[in-house]
Protein backbone atom coordinates (compact mmCIF):
# COMPACT_ATOMS: atom_id res chain seq x y z
CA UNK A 1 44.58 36.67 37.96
CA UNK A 2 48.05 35.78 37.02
CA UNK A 3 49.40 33.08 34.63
CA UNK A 4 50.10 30.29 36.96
CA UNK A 5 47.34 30.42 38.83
CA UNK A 6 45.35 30.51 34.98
CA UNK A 7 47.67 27.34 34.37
CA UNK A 8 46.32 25.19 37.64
CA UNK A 9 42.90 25.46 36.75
CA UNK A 10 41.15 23.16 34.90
CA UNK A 11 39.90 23.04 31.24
CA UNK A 12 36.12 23.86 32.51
CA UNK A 13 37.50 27.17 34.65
CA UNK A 14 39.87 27.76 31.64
CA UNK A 15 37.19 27.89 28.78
CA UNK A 16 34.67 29.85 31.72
CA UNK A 17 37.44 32.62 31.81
CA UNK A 18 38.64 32.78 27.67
CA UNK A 19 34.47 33.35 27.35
CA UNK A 20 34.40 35.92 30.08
CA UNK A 21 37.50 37.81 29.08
CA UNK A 22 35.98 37.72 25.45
CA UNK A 23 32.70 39.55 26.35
CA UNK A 24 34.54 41.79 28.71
CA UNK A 25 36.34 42.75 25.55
CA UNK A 26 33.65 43.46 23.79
CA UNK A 27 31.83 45.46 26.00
CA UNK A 28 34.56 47.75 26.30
CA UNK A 29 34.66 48.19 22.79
CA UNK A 30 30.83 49.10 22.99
CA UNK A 31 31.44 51.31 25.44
CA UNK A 32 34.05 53.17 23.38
CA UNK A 33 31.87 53.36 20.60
CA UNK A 34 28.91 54.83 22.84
CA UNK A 35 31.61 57.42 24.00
CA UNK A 36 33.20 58.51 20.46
CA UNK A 37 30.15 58.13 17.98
CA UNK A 38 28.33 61.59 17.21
CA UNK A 39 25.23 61.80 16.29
CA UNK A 40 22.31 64.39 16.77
CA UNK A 41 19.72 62.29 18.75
CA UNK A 42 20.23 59.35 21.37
CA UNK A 43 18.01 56.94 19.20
CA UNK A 44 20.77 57.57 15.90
CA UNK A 45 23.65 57.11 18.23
CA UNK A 46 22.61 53.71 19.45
CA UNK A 47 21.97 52.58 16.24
CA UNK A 48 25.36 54.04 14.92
CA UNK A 49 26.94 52.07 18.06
CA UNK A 50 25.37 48.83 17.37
CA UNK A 51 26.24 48.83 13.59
CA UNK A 52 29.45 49.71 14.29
CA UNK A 53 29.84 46.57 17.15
CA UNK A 54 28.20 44.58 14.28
CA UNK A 55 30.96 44.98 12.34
CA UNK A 56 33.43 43.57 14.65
CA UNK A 57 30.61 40.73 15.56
CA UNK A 58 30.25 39.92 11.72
CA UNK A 59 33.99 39.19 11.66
CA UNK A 60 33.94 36.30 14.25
CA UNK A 61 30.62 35.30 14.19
CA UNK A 62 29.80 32.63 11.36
CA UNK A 63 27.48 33.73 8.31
CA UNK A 64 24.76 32.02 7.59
CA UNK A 65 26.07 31.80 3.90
CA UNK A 66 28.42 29.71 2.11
CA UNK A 67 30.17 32.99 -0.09
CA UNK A 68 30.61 34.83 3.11
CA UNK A 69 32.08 31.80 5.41
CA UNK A 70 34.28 31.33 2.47
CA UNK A 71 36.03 34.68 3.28
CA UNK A 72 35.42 34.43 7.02
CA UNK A 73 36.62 30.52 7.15
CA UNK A 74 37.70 30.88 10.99
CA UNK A 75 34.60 31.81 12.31
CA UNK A 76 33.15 27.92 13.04
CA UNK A 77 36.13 28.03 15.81
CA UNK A 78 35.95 31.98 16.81
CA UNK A 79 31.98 32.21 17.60
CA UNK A 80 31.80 29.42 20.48
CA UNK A 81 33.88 31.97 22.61
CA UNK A 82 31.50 35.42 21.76
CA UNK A 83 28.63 36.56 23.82
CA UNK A 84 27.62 40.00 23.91
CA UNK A 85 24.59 39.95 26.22
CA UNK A 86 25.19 39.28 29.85
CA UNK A 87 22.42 36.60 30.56
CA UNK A 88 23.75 34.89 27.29
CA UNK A 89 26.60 34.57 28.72
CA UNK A 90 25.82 33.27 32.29
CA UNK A 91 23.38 30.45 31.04
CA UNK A 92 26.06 29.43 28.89
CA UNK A 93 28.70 29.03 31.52
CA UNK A 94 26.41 28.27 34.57
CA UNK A 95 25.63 25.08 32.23
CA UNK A 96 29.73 24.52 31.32
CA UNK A 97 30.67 24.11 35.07
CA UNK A 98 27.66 21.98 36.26
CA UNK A 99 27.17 19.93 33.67
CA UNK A 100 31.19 20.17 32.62
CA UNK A 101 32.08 18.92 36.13
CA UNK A 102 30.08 15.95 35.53
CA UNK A 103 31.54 14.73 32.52
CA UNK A 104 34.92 15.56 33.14
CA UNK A 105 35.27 13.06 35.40
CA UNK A 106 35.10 11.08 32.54
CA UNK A 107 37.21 11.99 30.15
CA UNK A 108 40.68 13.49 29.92
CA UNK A 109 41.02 17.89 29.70
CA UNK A 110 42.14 17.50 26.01
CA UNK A 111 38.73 15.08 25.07
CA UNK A 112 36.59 17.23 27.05
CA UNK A 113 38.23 20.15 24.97
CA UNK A 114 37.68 18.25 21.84
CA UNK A 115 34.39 17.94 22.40
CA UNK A 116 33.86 21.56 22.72
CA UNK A 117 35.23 21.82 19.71
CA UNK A 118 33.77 19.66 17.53
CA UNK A 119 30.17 20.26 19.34
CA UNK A 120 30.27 23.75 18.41
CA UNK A 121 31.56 23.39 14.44
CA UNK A 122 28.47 20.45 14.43
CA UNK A 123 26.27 23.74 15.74
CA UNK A 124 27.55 25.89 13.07
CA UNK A 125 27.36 23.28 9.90
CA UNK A 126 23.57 22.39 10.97
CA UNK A 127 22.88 26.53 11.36
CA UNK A 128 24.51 27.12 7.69
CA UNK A 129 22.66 24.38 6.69
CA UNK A 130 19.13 24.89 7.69
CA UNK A 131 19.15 28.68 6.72
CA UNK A 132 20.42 27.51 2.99
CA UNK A 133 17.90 24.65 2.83
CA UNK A 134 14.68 26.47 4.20
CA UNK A 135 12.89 28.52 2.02
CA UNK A 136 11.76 30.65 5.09
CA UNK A 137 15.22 31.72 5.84
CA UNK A 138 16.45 33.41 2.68
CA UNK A 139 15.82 36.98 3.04
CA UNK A 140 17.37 36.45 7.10
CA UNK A 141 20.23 34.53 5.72
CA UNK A 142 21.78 37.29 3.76
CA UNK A 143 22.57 38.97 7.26
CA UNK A 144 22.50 36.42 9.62
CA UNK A 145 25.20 34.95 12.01
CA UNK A 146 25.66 32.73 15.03
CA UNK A 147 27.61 33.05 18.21
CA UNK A 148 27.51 31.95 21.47
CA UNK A 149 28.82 28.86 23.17
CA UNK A 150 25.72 27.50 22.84
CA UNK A 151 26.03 24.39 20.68
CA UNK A 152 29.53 23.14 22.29
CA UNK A 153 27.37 23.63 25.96
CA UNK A 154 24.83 21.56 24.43
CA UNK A 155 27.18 18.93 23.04
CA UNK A 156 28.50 18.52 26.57
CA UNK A 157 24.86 18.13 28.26
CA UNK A 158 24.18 15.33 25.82
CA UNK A 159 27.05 13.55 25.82
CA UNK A 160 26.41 13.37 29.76
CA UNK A 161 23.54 12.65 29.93
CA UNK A 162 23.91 9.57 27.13
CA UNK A 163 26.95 8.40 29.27
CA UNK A 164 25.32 8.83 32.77
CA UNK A 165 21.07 8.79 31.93
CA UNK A 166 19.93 7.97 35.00
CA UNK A 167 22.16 10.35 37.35
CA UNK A 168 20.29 12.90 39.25
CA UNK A 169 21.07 16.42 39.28
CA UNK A 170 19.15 19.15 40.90
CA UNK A 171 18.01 21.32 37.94
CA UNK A 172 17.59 24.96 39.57
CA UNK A 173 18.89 23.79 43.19
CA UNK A 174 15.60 22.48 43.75
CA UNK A 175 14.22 20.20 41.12
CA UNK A 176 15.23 16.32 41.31
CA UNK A 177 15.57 15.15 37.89
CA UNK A 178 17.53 12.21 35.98
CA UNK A 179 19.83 13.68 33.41
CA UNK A 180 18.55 11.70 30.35
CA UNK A 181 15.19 13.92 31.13
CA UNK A 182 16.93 17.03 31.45
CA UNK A 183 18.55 16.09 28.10
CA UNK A 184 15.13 15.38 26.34
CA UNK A 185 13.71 18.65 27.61
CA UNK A 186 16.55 20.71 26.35
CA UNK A 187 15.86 19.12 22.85
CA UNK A 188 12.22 19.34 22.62
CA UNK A 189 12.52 22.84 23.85
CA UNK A 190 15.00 24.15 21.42
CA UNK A 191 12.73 21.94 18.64
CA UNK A 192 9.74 24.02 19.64
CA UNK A 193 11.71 27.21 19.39
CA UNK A 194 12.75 26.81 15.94
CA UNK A 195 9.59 29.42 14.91
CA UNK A 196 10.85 31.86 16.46
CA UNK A 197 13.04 34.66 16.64
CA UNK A 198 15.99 32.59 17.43
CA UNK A 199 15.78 29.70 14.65
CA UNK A 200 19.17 29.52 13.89
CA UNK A 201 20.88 29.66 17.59
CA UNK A 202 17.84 26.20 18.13
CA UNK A 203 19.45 25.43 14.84
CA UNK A 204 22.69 25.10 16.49
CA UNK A 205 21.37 23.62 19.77
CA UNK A 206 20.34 20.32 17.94
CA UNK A 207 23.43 20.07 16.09
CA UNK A 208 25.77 20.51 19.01
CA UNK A 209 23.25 17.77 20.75
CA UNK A 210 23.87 15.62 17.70
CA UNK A 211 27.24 15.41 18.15
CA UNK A 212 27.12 14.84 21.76
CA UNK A 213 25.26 11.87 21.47
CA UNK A 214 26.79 10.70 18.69
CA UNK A 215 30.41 11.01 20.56
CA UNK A 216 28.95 9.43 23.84
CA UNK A 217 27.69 6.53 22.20
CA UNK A 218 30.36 5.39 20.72
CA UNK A 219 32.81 6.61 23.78
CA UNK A 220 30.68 3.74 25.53
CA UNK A 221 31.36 1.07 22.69
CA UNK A 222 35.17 2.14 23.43
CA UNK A 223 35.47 4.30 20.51
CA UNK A 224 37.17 7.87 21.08
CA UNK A 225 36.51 9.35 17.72
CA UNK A 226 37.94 12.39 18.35
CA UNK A 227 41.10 10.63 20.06
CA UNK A 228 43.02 12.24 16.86
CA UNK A 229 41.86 15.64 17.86
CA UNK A 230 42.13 15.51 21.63
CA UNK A 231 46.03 14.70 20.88
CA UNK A 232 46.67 17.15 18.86
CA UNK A 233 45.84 19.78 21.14
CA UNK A 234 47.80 18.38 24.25
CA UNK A 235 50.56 18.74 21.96
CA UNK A 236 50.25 21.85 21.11
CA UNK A 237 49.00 22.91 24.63
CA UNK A 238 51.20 20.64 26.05
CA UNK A 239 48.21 18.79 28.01
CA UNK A 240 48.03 14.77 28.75
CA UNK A 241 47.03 12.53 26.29
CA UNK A 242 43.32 11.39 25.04
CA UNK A 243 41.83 9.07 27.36
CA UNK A 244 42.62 6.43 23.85
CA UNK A 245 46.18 6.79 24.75
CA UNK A 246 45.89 6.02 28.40
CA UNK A 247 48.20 2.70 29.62
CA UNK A 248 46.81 -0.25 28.77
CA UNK A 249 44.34 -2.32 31.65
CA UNK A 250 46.54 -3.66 33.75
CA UNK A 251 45.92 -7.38 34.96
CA UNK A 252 44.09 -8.09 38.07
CA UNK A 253 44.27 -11.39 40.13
CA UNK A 254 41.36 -14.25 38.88
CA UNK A 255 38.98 -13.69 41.87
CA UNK A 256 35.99 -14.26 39.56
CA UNK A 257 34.10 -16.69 38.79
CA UNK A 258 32.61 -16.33 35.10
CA UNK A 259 31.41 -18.39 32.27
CA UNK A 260 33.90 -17.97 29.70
CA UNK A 261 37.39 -16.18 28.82
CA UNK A 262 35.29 -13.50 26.69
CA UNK A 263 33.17 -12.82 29.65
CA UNK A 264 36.15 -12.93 32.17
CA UNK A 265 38.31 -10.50 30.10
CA UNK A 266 35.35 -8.06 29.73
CA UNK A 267 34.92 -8.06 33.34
CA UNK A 268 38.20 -7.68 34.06
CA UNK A 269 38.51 -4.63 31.54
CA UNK A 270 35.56 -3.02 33.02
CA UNK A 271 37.37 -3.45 36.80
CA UNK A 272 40.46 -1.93 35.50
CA UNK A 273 38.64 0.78 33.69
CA UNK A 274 36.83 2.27 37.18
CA UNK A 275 39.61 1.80 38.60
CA UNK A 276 41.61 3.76 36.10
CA UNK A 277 38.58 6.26 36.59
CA UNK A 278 38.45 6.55 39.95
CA UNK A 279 42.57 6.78 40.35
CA UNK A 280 42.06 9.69 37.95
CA UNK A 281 39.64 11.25 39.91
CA UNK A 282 41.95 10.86 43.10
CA UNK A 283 44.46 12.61 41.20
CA UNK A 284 42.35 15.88 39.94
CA UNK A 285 39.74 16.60 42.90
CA UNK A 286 41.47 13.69 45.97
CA UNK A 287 40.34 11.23 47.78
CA UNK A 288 37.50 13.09 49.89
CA UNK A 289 35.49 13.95 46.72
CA UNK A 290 34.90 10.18 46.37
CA UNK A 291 31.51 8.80 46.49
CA UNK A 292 30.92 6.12 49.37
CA UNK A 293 30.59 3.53 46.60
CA UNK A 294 33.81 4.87 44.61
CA UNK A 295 35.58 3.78 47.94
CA UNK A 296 34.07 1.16 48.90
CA UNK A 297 34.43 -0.33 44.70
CA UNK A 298 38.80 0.89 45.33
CA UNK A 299 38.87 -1.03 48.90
CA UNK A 300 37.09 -3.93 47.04
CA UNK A 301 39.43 -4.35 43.93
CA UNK A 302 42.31 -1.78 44.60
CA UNK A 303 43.79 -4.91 46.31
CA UNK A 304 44.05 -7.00 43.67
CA UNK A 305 45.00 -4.17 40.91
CA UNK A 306 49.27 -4.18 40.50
């Protein structure tokens, strides 16, 4: 794969591939410890080999306590890229692009990447949190850590599914189902996992959900609140703007009929903002990925847009 074709893809295929080239990394290390560490029996070598990928885990991974995150302070932004097991890793990314491609149709690259973000530090802060405030975790906490892109996945499925509840996906290929009940299953499910094996991964799960609600709700009242952050990066990437520093509405002919200039201007607003949506739609996946009412909404009021 070279650069420019890297360059063209978008921020969903992007993170897919930084994941992927991450645990490709570190199974080749694995491998070269399976090929250079001696020891007399198969059994002592594997468990030679997985202390010694531990290691390099432990340094971006995030500890469970607050002495070791101190010395390890990058690790809330280094674990949402690490997976070491192969089905960890294809969950995680099957649910980026499906549920990804939704939502990005929604929101500019840098948000979406923003959200990622700030889903998976949520994941980590409620992880470091619940192992520190329940008694049950304090022997496990002293050698604990998360990673996985787990909790920034999860923030994304949320914030979908609070923008867009009643859109239907096929969960599996096969199963109809409306995503605000997809949402609610992923949450009870990671709730009734918190006995087990896994606490603090569930941990992370809610926290990353969280967050994902908590940014799609107020997305919908019209507040970006991680505008700040999703401009930053395109500056430093040198990606477009947060979707709070897109052009202003523009103004539309008065072909409505309303009942006052409160109620006209919000209607207006909310014309100009599908159409905004839609022409930014056009412009990322064209004109034949439209839905028949996306074109038939643009014939209706594309007319009257300037």
């Amino acid at each position: 794969m070279n650069i420019d074709f890297f360059k063209k893809q978008n921020i969903i295929i992007k993170l897919i591939a930084i994941n992927g080239l991450i645990f490709i990394l570190l199974n080749i290390i694995k491998v070269i410890f399976h090929l250079t560490v001696v020891q007399p029996t198969p059994e002592l070598r594997e468990i030679a080999v997985n202390i010694k990928l531990n290691n390099v885990l432990e340094f971006i991974s995030v500890p469970a306590t607050m002495h070791n995150l101190l010395f390890k302070f990058w690790t809330p932004l280094t674990y949402m890229f690490v997976q070491v097991d192969f089905f960890h890793i294809l969950g995680n990314m099957l649910w980026l692009y499906f549920m990804g491609s939704i939502l990005i149709q929604h929101l500019k690259e840098t948000d979406f990447l923003a959200l990622y973000f700030v889903g998976g530090i949520a994941g980590a802060i409620v992880y470091i949190i619940s192992f520190n405030l329940f008694p049950i975790f304090s022997d496990e906490k002293i050698y604990s850590i998360l990673l996985g892109a787990s909790a920034s996945v999860t923030a994304i499925v949320i914030a979908i599914a609070t923008l867009k509840p009643n859109e239907v996906v096929y969960f599996f290929g096969i199963i109809k189902i409306k995503l605000v009940y997809l949402a609610a299953f992923l949450i009870i499910y990671d709730i009734f996992l918190l006995k087990g094996d896994n606490a603090g991964g569930h941990f992370a799960h809610i926290g990353g959900a969280i967050y994902g609600f908590f940014y799609a709700q107020q997305f919908k009242k019209g507040n970006n609140i991680t505008g700040w952050l999703a401009d930053f990066i395109g500056r430093i990437f040198g990606m477009e703007k947060s979707v709070s520093q897109k052009r202003k509405f523009k103004v539309v002919k008065n072909s409505l009929k309303t009942k006052d200039d409160y109620q006209y201007n919000k209607t207006i607003q909310d014309i100009n903002k599908e159409i905004d949506r839609i022409l930014e739609k056009i412009s990322r996946f064209g004109y034949q990925h439209l839905s028949r009412s996306e074109k038939e909404f643009l014939k209706k009021n594309g007319k009257s847009y300037k």
